[in-house]
PDB file of N, CA and C in Angstrom:
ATOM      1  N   UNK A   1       0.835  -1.190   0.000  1.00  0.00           N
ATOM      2  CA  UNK A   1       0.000   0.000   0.000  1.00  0.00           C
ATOM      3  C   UNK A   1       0.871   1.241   0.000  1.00  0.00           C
ATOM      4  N   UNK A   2       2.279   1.076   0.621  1.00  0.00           N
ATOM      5  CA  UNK A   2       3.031   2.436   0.717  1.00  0.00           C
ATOM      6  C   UNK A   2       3.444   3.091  -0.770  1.00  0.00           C
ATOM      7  N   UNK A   3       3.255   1.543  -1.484  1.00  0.00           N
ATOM      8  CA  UNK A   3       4.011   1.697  -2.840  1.00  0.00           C
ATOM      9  C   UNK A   3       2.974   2.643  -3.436  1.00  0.00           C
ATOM     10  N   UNK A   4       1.825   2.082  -3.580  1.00  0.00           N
ATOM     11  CA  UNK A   4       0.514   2.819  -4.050  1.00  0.00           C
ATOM     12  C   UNK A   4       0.511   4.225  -3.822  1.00  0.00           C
ATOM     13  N   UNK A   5       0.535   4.527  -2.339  1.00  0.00           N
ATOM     14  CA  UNK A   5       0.607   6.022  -2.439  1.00  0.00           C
ATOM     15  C   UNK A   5       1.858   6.815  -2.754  1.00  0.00           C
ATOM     16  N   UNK A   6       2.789   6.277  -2.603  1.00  0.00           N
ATOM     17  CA  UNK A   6       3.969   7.054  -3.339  1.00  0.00           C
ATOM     18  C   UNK A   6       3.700   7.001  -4.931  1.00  0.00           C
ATOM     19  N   UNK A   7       3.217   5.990  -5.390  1.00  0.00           N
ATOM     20  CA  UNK A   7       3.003   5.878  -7.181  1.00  0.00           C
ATOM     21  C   UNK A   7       2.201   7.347  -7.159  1.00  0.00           C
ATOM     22  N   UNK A   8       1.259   7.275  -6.095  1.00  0.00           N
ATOM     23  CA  UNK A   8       0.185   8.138  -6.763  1.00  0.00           C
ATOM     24  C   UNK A   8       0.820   9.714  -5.988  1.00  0.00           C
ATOM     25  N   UNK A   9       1.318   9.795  -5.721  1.00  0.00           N
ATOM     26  CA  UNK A   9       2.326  11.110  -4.615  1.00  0.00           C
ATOM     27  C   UNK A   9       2.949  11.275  -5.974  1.00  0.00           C
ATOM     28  N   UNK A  10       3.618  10.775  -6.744  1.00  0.00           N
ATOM     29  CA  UNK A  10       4.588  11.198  -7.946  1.00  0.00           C
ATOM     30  C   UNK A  10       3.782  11.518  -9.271  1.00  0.00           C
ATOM     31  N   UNK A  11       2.447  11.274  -9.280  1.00  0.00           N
ATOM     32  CA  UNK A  11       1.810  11.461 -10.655  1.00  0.00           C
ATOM     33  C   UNK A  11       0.529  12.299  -9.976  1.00  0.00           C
ATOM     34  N   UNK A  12       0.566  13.157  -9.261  1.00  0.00           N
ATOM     35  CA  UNK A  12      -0.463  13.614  -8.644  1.00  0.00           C
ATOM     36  C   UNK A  12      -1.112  14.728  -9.846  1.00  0.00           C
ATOM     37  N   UNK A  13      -0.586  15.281 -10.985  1.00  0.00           N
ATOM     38  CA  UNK A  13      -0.730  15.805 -11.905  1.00  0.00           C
ATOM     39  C   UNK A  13      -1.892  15.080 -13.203  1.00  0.00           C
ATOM     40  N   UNK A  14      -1.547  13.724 -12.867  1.00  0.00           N
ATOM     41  CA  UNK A  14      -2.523  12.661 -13.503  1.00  0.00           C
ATOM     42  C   UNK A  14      -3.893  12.723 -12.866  1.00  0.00           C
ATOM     43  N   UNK A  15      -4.974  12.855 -13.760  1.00  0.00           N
ATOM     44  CA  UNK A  15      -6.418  12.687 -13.115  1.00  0.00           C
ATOM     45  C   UNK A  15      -6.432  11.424 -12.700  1.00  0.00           C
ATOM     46  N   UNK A  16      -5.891  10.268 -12.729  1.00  0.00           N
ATOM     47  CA  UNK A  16      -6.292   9.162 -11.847  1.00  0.00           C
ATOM     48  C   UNK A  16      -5.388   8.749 -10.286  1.00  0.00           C
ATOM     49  N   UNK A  17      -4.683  10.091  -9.983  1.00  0.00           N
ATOM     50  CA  UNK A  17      -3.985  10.262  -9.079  1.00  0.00           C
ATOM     51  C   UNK A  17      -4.620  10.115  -7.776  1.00  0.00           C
ATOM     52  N   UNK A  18      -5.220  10.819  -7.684  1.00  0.00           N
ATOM     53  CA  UNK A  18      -6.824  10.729  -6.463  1.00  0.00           C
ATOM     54  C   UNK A  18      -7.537   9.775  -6.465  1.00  0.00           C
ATOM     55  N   UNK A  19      -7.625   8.913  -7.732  1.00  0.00           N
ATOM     56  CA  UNK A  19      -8.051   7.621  -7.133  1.00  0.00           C
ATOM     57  C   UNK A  19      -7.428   6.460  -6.781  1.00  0.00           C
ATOM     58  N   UNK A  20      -6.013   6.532  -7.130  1.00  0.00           N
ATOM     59  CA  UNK A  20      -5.280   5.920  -6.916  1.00  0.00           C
ATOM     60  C   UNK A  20      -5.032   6.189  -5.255  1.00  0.00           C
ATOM     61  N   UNK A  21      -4.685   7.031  -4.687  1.00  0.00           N
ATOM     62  CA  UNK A  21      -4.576   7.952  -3.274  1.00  0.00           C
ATOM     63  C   UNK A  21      -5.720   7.261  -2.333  1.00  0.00           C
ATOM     64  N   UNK A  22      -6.967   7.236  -3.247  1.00  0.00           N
ATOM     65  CA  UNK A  22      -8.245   6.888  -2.066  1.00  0.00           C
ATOM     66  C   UNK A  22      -8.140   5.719  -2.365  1.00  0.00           C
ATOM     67  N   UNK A  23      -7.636   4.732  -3.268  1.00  0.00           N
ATOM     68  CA  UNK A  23      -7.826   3.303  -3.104  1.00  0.00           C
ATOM     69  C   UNK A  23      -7.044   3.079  -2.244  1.00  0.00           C
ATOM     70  N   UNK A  24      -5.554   3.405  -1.916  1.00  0.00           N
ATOM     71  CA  UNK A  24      -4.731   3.132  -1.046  1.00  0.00           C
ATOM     72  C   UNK A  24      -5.321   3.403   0.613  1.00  0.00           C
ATOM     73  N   UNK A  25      -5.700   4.732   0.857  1.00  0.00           N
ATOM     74  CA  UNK A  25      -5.848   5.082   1.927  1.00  0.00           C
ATOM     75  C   UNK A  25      -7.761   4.094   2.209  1.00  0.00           C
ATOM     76  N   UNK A  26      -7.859   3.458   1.830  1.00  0.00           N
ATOM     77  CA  UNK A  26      -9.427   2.633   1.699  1.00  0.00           C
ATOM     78  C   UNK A  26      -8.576   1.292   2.330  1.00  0.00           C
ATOM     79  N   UNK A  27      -7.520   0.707   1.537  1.00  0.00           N
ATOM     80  CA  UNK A  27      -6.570  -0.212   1.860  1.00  0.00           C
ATOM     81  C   UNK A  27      -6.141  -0.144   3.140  1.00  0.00           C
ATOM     82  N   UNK A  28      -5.410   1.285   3.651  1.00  0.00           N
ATOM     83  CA  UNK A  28      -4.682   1.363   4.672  1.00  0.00           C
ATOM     84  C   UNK A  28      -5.795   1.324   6.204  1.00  0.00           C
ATOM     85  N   UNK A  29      -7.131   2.185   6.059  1.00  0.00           N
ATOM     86  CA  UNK A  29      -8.087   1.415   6.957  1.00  0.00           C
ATOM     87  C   UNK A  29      -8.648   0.183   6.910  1.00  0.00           C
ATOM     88  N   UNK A  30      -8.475  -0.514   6.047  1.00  0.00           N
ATOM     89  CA  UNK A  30      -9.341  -2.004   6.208  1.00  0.00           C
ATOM     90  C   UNK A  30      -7.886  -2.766   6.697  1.00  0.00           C
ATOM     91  N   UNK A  31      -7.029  -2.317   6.541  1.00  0.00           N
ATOM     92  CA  UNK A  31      -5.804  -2.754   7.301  1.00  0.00           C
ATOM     93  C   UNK A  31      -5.613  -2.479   8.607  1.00  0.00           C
ATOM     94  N   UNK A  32      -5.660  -1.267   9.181  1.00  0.00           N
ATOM     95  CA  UNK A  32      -5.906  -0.779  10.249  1.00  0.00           C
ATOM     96  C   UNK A  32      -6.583  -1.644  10.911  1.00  0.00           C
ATOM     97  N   UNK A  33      -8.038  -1.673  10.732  1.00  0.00           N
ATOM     98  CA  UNK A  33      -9.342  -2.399  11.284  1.00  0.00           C
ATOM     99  C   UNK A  33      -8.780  -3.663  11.412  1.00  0.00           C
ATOM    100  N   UNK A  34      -8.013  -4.496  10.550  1.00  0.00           N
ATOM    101  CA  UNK A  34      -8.033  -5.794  10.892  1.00  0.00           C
ATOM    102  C   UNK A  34      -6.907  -6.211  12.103  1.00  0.00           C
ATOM    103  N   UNK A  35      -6.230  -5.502  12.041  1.00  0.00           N
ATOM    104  CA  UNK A  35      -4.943  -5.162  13.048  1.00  0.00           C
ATOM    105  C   UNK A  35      -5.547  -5.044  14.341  1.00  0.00           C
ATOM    106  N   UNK A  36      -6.560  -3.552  14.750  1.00  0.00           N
ATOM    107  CA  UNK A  36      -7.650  -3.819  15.745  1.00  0.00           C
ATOM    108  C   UNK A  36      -8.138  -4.547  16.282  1.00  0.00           C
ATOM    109  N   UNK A  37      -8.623  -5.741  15.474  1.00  0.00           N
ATOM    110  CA  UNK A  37      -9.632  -6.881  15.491  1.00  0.00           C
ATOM    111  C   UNK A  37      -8.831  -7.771  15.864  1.00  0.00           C
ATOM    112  N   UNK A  38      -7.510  -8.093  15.599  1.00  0.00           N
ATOM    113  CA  UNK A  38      -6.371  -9.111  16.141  1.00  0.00           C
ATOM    114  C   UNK A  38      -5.987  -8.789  17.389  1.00  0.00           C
ATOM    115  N   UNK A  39      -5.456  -7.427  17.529  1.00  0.00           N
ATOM    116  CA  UNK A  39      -5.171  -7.041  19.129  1.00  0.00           C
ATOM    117  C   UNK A  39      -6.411  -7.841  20.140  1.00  0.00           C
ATOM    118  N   UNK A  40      -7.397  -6.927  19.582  1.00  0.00           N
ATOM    119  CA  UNK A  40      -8.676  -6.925  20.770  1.00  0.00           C
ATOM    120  C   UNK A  40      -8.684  -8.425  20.518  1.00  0.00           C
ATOM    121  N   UNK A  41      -8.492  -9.437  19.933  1.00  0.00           N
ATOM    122  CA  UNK A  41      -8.634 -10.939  19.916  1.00  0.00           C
ATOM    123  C   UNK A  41      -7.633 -11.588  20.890  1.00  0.00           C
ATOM    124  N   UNK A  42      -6.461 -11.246  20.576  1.00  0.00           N
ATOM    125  CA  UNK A  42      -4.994 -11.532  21.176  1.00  0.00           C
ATOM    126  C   UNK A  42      -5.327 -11.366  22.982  1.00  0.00           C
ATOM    127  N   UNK A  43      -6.092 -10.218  22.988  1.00  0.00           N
ATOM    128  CA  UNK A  43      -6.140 -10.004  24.708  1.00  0.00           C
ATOM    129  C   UNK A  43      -7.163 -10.705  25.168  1.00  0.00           C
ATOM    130  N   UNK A  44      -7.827 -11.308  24.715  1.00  0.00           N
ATOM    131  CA  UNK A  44      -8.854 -12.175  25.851  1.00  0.00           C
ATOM    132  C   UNK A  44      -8.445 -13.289  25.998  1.00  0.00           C
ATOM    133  N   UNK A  45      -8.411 -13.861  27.611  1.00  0.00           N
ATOM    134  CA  UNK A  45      -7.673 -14.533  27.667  1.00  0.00           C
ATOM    135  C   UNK A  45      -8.112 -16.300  27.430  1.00  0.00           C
ATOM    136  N   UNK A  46      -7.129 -17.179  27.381  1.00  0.00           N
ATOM    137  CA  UNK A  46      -7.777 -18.169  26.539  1.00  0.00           C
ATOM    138  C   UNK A  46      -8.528 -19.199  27.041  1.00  0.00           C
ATOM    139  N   UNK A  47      -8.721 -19.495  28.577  1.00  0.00           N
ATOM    140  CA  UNK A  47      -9.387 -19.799  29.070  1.00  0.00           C
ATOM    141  C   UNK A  47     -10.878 -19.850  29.495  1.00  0.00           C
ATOM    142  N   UNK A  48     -10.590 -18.364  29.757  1.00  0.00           N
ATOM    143  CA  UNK A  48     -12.056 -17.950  29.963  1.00  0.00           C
ATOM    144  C   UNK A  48     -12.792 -17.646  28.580  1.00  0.00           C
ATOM    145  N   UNK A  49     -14.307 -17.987  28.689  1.00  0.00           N
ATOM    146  CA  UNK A  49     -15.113 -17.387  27.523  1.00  0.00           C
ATOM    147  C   UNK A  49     -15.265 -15.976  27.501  1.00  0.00           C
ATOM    148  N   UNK A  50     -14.864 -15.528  26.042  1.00  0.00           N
ATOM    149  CA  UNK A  50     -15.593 -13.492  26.270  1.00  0.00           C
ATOM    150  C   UNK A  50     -16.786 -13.617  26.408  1.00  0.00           C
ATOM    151  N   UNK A  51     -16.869 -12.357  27.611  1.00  0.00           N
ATOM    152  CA  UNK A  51     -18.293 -11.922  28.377  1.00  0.00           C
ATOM    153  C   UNK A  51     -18.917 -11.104  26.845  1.00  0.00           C
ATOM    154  N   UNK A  52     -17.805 -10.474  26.661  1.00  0.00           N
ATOM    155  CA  UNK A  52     -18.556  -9.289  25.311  1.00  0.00           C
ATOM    156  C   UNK A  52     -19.275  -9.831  24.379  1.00  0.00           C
ATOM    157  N   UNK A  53     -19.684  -9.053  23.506  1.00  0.00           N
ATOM    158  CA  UNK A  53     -20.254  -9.356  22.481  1.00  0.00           C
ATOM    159  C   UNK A  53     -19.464  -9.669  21.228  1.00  0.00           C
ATOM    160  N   UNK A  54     -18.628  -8.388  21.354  1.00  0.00           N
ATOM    161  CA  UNK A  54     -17.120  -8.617  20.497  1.00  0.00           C
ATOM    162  C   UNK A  54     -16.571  -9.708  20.297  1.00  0.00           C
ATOM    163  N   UNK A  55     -16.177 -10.148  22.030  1.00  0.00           N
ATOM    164  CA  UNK A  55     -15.323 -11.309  22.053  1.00  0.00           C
ATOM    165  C   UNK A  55     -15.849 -12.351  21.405  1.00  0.00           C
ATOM    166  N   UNK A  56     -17.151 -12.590  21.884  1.00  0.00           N
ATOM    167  CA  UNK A  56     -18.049 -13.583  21.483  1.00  0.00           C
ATOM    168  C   UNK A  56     -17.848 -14.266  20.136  1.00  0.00           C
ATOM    169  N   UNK A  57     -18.126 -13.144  19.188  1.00  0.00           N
ATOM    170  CA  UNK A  57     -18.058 -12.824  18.093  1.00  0.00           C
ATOM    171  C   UNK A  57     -16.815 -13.760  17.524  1.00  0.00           C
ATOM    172  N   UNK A  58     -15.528 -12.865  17.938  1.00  0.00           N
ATOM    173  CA  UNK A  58     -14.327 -13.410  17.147  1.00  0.00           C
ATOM    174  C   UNK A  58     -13.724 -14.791  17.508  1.00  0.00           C
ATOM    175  N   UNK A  59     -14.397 -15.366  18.703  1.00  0.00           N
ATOM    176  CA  UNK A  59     -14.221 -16.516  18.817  1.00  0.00           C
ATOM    177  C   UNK A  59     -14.733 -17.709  18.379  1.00  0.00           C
ATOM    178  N   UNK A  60     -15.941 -17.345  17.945  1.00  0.00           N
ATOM    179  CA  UNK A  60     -16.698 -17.993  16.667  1.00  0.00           C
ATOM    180  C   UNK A  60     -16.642 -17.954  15.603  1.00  0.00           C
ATOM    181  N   UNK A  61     -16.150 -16.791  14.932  1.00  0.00           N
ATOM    182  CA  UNK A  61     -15.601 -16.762  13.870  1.00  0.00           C
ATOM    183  C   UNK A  61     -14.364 -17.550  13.933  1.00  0.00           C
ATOM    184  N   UNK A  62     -13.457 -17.375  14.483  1.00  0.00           N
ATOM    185  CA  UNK A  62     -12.177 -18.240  14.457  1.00  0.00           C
ATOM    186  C   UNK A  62     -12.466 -19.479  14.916  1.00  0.00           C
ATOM    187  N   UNK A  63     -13.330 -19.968  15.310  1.00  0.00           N
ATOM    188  CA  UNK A  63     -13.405 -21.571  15.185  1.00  0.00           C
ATOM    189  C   UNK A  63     -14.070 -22.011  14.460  1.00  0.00           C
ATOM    190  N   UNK A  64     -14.672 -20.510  13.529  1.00  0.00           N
ATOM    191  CA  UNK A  64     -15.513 -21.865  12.354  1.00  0.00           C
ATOM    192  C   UNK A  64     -14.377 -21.528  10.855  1.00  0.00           C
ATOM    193  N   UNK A  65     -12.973 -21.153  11.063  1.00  0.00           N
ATOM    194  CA  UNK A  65     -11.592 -21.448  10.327  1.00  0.00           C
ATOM    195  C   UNK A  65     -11.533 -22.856  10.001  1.00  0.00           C
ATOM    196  N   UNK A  66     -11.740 -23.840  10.929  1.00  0.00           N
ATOM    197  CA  UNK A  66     -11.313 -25.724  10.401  1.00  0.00           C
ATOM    198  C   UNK A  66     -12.359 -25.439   9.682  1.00  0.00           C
ATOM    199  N   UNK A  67     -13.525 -25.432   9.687  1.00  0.00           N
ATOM    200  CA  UNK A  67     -14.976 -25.720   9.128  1.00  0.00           C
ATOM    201  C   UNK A  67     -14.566 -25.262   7.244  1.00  0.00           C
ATOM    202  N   UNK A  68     -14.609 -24.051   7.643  1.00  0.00           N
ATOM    203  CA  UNK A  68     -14.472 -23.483   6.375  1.00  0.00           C
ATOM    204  C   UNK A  68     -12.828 -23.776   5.342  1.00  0.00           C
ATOM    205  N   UNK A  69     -12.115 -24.088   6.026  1.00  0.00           N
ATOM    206  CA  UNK A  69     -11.196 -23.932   5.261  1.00  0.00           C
ATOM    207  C   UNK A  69     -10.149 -22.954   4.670  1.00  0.00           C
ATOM    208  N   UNK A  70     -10.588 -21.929   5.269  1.00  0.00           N
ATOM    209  CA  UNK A  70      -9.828 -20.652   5.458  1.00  0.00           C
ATOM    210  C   UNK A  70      -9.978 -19.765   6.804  1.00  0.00           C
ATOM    211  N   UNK A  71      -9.276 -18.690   7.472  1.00  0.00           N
ATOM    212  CA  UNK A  71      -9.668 -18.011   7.896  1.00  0.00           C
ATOM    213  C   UNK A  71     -10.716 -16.854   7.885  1.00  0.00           C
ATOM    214  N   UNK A  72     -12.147 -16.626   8.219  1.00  0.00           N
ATOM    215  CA  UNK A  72     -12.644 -15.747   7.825  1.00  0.00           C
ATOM    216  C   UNK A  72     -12.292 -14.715   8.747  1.00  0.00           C
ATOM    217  N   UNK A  73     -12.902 -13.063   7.997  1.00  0.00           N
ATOM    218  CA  UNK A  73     -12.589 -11.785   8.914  1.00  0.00           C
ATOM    219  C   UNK A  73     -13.694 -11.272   9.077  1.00  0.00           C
ATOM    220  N   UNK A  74     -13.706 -10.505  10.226  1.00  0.00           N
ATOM    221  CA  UNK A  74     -15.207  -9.809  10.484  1.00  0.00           C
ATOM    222  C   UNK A  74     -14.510  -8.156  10.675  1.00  0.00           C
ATOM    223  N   UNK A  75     -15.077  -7.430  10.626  1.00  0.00           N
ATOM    224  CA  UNK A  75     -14.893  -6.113  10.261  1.00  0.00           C
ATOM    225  C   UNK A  75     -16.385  -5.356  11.231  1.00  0.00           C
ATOM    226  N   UNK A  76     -15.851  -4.547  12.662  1.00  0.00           N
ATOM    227  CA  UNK A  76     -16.679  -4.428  13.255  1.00  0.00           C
ATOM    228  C   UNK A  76     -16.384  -2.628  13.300  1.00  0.00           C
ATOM    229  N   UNK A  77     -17.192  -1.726  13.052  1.00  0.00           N
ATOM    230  CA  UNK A  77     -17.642  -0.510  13.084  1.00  0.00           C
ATOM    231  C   UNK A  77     -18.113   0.146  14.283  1.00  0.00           C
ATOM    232  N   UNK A  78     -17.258   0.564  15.032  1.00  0.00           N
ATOM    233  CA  UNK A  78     -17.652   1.614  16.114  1.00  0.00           C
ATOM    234  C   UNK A  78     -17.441   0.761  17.305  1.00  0.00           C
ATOM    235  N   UNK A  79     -18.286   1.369  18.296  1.00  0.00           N
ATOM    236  CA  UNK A  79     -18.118   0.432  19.628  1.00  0.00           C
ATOM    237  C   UNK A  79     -18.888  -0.666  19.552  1.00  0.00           C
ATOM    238  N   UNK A  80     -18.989  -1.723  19.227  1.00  0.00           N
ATOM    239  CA  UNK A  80     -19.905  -3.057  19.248  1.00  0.00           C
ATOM    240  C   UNK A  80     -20.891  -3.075  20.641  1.00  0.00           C
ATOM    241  N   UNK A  81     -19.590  -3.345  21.165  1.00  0.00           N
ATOM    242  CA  UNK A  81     -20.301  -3.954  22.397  1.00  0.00           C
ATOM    243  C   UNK A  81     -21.080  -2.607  23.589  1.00  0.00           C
ATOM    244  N   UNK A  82     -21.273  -1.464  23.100  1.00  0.00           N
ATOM    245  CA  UNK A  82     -21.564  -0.312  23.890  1.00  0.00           C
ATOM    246  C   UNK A  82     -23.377  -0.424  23.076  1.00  0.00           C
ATOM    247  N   UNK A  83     -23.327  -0.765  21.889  1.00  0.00           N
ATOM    248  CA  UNK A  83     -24.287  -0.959  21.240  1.00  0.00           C
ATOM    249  C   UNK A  83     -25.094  -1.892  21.263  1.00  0.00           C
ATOM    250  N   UNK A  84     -25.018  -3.456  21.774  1.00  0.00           N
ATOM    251  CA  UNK A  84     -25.447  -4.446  22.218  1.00  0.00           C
ATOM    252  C   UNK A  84     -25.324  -4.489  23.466  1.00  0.00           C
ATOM    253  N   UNK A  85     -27.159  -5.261  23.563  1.00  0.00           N
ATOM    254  CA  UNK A  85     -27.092  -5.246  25.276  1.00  0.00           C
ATOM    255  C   UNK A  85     -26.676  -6.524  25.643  1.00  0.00           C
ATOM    256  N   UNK A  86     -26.971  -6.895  27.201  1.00  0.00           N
ATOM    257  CA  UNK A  86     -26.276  -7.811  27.761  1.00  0.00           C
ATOM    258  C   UNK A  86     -26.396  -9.234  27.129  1.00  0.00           C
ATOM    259  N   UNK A  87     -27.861  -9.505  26.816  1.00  0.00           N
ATOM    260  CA  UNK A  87     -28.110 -10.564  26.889  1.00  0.00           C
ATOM    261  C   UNK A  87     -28.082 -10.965  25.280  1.00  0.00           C
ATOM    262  N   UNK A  88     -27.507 -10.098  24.341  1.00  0.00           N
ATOM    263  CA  UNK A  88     -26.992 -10.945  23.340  1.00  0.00           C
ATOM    264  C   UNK A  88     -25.742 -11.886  22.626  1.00  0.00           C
TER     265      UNK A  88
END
């Protein structure tokens, strides 16, 4: 992605410069986000079940990885769990 925006940093004179710029920086948050989503995964600990909703979440997703055959990603927007109540 760094490459991308430097391509598009050097041809910024080109009308497809700006879209080149927002595809990257579109890249660099869905990168971001997934980085997020690994931390906040990484810290719960492995014993206990997550209370959250979050947690909940990515721990089901990551165990249905054997099932599927790949890793899937979930991509969560804002505070999740401030937004869901207890009992979901």
């Amino acid at each position: 992605t760094g490459d991308s925006a430097e391509e598009g940093a050097g041809d910024s004179k080109e009308a497809g410069a700006g879209e080149l710029l927002g595809r990257a920086v579109d890249e660099l948050d869905s990168t971001i986000q997934e980085v997020r989503t690994a931390i906040f995964a990484l810290q719960q600990p492995p014993a206990e079940a997550p209370s959250t909703f979050r947690g909940r979440v990515l721990r089901e997703t990551g165990g249905a990885s054997a099932l599927l055959g790949f890793p899937p990603s979930v991509h969560f927007t804002g505070a999740v769990d401030a937004l869901v109540g207890e009992e979901a």
